[in-house]
PDB file of N, CA and C in Angstrom:
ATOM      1  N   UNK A   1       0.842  -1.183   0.000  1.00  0.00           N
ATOM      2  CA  UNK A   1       0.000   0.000   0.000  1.00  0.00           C
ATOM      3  C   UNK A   1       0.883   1.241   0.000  1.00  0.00           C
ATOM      4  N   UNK A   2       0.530   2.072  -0.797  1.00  0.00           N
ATOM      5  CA  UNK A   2       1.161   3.371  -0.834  1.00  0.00           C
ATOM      6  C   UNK A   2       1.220   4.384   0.139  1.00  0.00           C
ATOM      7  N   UNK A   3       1.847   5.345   0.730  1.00  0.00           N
ATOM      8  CA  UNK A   3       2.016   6.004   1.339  1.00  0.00           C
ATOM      9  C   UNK A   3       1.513   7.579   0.329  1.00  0.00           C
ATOM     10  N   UNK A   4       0.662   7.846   1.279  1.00  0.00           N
ATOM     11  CA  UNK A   4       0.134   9.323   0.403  1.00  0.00           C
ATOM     12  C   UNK A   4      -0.133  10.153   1.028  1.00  0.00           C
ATOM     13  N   UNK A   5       0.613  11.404  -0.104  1.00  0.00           N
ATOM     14  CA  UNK A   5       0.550  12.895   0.416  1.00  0.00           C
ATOM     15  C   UNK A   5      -0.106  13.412  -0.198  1.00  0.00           C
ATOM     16  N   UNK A   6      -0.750  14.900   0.059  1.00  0.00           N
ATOM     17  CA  UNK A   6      -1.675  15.450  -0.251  1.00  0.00           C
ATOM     18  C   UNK A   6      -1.433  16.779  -0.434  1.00  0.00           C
ATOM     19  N   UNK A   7      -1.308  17.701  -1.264  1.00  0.00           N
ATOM     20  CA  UNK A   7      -0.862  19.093  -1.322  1.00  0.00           C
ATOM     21  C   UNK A   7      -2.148  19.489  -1.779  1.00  0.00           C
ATOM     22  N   UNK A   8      -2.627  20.103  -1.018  1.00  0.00           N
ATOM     23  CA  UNK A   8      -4.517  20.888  -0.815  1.00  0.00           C
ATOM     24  C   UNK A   8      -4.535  22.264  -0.933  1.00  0.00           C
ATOM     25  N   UNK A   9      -5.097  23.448  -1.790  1.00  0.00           N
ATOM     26  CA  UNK A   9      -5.311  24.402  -1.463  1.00  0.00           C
ATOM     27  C   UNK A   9      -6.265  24.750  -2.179  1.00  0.00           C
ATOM     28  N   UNK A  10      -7.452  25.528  -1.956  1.00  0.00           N
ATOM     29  CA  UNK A  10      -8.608  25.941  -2.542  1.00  0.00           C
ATOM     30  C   UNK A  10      -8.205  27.058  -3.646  1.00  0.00           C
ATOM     31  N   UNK A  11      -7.372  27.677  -3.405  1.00  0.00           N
ATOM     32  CA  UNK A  11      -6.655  28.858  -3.806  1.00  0.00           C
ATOM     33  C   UNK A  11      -5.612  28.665  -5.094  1.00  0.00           C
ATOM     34  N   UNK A  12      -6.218  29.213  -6.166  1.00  0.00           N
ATOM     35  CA  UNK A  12      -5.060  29.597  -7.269  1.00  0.00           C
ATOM     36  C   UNK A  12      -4.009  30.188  -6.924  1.00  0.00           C
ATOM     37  N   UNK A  13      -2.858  29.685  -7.507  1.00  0.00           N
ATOM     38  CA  UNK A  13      -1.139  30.262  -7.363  1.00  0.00           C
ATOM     39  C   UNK A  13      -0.794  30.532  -5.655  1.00  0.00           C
ATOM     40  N   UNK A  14      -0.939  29.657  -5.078  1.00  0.00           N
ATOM     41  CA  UNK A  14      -0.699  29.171  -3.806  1.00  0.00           C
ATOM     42  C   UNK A  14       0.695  27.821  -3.657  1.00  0.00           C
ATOM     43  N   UNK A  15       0.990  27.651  -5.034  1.00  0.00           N
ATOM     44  CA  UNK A  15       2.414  26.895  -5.003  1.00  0.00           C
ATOM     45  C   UNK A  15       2.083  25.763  -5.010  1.00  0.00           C
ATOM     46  N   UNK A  16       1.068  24.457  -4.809  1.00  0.00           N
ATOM     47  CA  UNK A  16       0.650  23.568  -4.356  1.00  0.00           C
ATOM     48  C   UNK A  16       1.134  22.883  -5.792  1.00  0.00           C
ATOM     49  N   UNK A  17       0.752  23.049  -7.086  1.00  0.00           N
ATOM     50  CA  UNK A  17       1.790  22.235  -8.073  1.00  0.00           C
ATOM     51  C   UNK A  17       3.160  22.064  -7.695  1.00  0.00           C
ATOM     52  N   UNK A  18       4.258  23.463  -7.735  1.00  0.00           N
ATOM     53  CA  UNK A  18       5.136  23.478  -7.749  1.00  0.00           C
ATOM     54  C   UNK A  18       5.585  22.465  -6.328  1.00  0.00           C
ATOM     55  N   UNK A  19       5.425  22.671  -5.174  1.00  0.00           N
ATOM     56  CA  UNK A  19       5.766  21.798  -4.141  1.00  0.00           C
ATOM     57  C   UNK A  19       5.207  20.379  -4.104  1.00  0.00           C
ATOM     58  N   UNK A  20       4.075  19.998  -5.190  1.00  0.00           N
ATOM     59  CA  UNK A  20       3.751  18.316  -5.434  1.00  0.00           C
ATOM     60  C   UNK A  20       5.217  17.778  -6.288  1.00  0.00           C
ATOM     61  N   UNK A  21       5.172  18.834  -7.647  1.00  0.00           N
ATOM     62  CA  UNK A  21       6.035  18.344  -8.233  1.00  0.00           C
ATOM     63  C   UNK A  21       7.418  17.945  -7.846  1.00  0.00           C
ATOM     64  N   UNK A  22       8.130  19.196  -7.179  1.00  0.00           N
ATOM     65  CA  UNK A  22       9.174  19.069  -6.339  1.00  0.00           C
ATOM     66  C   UNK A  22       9.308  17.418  -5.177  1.00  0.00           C
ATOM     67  N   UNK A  23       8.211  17.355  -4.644  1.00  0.00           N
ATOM     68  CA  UNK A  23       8.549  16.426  -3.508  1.00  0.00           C
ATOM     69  C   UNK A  23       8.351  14.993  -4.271  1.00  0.00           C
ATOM     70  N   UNK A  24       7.486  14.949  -5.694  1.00  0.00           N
ATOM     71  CA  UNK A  24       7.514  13.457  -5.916  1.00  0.00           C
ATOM     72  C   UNK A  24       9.178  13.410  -6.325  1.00  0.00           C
ATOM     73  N   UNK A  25       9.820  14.440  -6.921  1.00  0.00           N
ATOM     74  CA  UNK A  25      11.330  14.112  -7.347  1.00  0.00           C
ATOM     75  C   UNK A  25      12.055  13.808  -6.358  1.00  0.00           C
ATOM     76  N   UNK A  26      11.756  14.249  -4.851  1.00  0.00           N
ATOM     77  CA  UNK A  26      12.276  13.811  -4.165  1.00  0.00           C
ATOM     78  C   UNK A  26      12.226  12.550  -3.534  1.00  0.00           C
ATOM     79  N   UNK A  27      10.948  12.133  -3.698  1.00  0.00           N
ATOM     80  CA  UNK A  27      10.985  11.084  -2.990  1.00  0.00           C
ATOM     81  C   UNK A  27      11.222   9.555  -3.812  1.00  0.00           C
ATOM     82  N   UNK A  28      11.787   9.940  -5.522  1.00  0.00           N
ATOM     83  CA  UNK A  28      12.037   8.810  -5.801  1.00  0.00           C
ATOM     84  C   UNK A  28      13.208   8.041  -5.825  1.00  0.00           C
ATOM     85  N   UNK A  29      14.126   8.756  -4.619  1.00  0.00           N
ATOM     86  CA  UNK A  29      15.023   8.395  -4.311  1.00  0.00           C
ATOM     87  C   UNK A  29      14.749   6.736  -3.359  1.00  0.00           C
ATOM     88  N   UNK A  30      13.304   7.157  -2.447  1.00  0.00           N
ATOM     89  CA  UNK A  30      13.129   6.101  -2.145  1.00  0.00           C
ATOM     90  C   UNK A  30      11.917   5.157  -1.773  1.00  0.00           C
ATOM     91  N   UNK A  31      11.471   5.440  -3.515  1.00  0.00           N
ATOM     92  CA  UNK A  31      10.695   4.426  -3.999  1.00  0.00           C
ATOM     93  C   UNK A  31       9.863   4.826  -5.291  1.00  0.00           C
ATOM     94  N   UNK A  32       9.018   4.174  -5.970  1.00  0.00           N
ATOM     95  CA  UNK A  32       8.294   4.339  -6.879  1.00  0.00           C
ATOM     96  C   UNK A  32       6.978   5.649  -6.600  1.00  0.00           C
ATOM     97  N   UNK A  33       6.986   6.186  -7.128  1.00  0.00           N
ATOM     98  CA  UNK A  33       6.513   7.419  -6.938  1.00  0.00           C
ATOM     99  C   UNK A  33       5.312   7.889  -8.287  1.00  0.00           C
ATOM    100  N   UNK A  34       3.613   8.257  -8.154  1.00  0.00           N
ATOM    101  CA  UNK A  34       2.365   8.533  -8.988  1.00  0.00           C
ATOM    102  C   UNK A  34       1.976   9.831  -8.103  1.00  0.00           C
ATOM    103  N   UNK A  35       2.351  10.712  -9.341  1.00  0.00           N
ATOM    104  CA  UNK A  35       1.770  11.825  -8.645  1.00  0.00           C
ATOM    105  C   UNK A  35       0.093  11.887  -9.469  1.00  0.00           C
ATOM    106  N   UNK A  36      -0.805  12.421  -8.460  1.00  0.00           N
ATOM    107  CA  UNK A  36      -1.745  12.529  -8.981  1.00  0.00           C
ATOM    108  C   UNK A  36      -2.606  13.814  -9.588  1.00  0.00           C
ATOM    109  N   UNK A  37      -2.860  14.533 -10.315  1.00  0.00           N
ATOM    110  CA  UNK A  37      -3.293  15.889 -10.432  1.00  0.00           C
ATOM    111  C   UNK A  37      -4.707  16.230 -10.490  1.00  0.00           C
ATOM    112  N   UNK A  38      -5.615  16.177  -9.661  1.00  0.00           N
ATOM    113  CA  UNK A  38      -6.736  16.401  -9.543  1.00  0.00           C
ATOM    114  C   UNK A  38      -7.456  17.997  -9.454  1.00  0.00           C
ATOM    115  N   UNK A  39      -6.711  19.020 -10.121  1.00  0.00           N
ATOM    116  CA  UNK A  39      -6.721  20.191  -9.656  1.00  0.00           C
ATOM    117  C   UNK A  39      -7.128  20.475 -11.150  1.00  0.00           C
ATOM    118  N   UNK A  40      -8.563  20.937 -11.124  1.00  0.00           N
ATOM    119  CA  UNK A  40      -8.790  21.494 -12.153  1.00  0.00           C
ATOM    120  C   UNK A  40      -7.882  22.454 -13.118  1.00  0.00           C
ATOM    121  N   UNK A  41      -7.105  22.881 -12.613  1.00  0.00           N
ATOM    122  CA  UNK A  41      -6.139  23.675 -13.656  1.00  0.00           C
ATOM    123  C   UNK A  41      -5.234  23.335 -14.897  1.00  0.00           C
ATOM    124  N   UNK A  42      -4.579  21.712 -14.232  1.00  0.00           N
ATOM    125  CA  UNK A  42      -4.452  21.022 -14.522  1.00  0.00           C
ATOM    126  C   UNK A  42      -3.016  21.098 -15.264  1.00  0.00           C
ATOM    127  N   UNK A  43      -2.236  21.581 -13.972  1.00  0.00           N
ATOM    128  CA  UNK A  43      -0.790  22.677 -13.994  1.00  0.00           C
ATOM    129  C   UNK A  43       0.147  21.080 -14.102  1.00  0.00           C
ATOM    130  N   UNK A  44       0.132  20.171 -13.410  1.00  0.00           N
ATOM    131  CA  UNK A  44       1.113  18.712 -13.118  1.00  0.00           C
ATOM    132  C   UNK A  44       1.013  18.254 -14.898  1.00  0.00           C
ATOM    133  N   UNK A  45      -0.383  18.318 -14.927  1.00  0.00           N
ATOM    134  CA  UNK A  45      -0.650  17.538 -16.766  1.00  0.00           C
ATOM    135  C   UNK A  45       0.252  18.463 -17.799  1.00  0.00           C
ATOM    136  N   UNK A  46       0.018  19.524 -17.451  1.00  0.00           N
ATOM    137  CA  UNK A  46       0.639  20.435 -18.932  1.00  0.00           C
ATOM    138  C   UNK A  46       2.000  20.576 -17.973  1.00  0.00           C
ATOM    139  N   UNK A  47       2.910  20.258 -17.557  1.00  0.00           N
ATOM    140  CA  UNK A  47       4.161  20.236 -17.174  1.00  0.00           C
ATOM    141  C   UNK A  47       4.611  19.013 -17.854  1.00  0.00           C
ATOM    142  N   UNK A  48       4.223  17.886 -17.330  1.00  0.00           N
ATOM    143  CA  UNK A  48       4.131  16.757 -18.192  1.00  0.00           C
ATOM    144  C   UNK A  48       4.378  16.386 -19.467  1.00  0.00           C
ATOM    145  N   UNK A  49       3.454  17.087 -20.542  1.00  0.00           N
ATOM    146  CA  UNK A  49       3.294  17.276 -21.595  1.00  0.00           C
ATOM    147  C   UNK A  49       4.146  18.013 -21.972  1.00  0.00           C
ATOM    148  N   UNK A  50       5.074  19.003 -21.969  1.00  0.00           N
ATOM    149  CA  UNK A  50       5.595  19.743 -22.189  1.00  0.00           C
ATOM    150  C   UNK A  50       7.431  18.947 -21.642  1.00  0.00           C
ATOM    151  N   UNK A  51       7.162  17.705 -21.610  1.00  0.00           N
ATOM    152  CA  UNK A  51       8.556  16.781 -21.490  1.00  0.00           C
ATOM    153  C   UNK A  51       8.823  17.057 -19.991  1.00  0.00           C
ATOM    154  N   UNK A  52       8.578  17.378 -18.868  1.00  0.00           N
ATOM    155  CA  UNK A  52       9.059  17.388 -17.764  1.00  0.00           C
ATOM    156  C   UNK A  52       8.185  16.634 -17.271  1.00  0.00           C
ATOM    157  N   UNK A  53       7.744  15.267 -17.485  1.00  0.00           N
ATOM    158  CA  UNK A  53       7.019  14.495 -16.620  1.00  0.00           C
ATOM    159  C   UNK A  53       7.579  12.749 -16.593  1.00  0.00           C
ATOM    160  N   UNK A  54       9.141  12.755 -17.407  1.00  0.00           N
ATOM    161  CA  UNK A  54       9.825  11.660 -17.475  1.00  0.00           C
ATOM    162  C   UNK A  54      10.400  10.729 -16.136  1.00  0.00           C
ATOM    163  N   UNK A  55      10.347  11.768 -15.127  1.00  0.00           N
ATOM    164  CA  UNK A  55      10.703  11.204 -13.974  1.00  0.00           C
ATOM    165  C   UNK A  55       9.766  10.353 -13.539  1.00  0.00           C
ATOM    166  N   UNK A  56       8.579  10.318 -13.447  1.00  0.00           N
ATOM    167  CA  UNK A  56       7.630   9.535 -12.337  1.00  0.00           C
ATOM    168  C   UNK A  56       6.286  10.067 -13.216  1.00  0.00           C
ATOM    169  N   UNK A  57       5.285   8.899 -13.384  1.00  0.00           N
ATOM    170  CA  UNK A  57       4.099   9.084 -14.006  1.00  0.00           C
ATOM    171  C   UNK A  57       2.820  10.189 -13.618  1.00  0.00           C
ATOM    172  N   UNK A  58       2.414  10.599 -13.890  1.00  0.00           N
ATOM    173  CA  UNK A  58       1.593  12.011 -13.361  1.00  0.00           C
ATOM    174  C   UNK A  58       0.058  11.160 -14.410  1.00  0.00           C
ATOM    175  N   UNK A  59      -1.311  11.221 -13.634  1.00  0.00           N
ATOM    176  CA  UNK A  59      -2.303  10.384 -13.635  1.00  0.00           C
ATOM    177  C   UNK A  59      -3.321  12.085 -13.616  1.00  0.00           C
ATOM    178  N   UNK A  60      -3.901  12.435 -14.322  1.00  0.00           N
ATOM    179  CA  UNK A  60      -5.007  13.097 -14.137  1.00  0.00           C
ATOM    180  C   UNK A  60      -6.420  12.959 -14.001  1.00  0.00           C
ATOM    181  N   UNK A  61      -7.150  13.526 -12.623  1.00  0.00           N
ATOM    182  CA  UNK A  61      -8.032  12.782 -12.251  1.00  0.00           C
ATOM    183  C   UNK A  61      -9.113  13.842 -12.020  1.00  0.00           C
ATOM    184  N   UNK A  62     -10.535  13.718 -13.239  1.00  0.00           N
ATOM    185  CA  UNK A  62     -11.073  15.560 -13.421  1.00  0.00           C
ATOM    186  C   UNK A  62     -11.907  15.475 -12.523  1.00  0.00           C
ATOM    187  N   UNK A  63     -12.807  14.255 -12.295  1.00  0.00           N
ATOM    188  CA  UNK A  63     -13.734  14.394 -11.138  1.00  0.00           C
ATOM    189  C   UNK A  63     -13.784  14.126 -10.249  1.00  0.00           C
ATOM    190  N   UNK A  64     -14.381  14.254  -9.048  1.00  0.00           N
ATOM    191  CA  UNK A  64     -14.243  14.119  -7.158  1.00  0.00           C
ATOM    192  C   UNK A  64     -14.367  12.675  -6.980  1.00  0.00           C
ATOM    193  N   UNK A  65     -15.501  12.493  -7.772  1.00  0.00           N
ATOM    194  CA  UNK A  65     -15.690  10.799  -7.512  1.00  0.00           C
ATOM    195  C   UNK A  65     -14.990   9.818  -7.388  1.00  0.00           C
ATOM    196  N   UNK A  66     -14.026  10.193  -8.681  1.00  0.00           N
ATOM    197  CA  UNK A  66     -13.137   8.830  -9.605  1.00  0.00           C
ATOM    198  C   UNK A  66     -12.163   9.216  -8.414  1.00  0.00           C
ATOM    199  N   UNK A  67     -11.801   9.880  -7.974  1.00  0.00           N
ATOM    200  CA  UNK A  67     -10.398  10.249  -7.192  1.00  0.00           C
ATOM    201  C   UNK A  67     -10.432   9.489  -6.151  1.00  0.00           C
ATOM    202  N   UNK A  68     -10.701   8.824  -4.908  1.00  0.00           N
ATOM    203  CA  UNK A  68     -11.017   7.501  -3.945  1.00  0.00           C
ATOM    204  C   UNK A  68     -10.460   6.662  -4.980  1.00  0.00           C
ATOM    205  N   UNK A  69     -11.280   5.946  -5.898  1.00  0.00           N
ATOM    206  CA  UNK A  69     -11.145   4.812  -6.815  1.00  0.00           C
ATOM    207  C   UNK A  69      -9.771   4.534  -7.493  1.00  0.00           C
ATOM    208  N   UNK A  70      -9.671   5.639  -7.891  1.00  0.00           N
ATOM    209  CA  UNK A  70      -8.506   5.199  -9.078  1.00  0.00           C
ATOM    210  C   UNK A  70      -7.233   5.844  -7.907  1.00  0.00           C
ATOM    211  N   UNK A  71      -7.206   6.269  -6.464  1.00  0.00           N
ATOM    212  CA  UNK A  71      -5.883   5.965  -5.595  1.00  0.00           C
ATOM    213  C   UNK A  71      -6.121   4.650  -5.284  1.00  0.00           C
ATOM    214  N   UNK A  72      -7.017   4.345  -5.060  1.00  0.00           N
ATOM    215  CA  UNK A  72      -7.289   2.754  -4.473  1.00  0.00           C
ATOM    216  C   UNK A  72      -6.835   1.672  -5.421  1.00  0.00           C
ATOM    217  N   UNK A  73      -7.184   1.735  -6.460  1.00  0.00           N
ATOM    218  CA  UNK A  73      -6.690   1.290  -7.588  1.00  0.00           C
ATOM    219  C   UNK A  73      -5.542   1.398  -8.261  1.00  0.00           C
ATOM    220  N   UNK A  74      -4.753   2.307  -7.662  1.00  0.00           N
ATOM    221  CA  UNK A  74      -2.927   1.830  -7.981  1.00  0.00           C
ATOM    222  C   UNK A  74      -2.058   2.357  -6.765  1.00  0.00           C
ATOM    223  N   UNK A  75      -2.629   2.342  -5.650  1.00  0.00           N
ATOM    224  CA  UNK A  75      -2.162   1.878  -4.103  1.00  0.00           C
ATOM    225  C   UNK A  75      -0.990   1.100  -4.015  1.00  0.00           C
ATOM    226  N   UNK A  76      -1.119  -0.142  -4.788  1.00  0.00           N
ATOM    227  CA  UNK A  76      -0.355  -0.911  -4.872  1.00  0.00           C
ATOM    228  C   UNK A  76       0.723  -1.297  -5.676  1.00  0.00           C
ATOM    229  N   UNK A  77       0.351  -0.279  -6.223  1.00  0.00           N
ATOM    230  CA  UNK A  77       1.824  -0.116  -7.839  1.00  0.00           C
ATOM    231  C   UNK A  77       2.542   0.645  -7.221  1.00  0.00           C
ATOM    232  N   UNK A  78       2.631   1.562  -6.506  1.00  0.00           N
ATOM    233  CA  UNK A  78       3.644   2.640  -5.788  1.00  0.00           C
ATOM    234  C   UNK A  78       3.887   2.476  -4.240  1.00  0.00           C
ATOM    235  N   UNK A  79       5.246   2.986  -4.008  1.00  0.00           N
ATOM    236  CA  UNK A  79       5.594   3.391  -2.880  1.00  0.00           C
ATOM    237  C   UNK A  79       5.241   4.678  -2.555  1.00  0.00           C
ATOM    238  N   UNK A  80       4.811   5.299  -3.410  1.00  0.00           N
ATOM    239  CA  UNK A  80       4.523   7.288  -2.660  1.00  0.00           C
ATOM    240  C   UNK A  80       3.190   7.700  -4.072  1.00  0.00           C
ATOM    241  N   UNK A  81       2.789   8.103  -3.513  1.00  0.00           N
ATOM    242  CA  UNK A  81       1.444   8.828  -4.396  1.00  0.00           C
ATOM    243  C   UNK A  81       1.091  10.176  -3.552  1.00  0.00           C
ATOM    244  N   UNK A  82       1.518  11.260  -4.575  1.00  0.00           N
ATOM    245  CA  UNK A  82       1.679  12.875  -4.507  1.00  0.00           C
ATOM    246  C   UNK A  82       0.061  12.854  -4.829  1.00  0.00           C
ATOM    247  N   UNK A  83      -0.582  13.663  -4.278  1.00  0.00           N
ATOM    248  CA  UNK A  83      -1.672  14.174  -4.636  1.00  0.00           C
ATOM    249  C   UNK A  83      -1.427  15.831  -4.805  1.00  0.00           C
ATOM    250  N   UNK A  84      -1.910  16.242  -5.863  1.00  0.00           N
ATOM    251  CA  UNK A  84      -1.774  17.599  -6.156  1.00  0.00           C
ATOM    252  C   UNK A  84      -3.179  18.016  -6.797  1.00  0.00           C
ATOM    253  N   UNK A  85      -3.538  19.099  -5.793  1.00  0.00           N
ATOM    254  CA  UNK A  85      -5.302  19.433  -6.031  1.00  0.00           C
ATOM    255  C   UNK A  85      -5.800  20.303  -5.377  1.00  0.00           C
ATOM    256  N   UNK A  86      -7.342  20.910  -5.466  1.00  0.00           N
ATOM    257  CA  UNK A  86      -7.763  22.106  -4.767  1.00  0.00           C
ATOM    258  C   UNK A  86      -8.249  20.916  -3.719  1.00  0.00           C
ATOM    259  N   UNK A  87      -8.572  21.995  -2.454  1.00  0.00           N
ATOM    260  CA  UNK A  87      -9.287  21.498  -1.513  1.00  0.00           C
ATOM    261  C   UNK A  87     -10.638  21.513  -1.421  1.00  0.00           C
TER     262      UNK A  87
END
């Protein structure tokens, strides 16, 4: 089972990408690492896309619902799962 963090803020340009992104690089020093981007803005995806998402897989997740499910559902593929999203 994965160990998961959560970078929450209701608030636009409050840093909450930049410090998801930052800490999954850090932590794949020690272990497999899914960051998740559930933040309507959808700042982790277009970083990604734009070739900076080679380190560790980035999963975009648009609605409230699916988000429970689909951490539950690869829980077990990772050692660390970044959540990056509004609150």
């Amino acid at each position: 089972m994965a160990n998961i963090i959560a970078v929450l803020n209701p608030k636009g340009g409050a840093g909450k990408t930049t410090i998801a992104l930052h800490l999954a690089r850090a932590l794949r020093d020690s272990g497999s690492v899914l960051l998740v981007d559930s933040d309507p803005q959808g700042s982790a995806r277009d970083w990604s896309e734009q070739g900076g998402g080679d380190a560790f897989p980035i999963v975009g997740v648009d609605r409230a619902g699916a988000l429970k499910s689909t951490i539950n559902q690869l829980a077990g593929l990772y050692d660390w799962i970044v959540l990056d999203g509004a609150a």
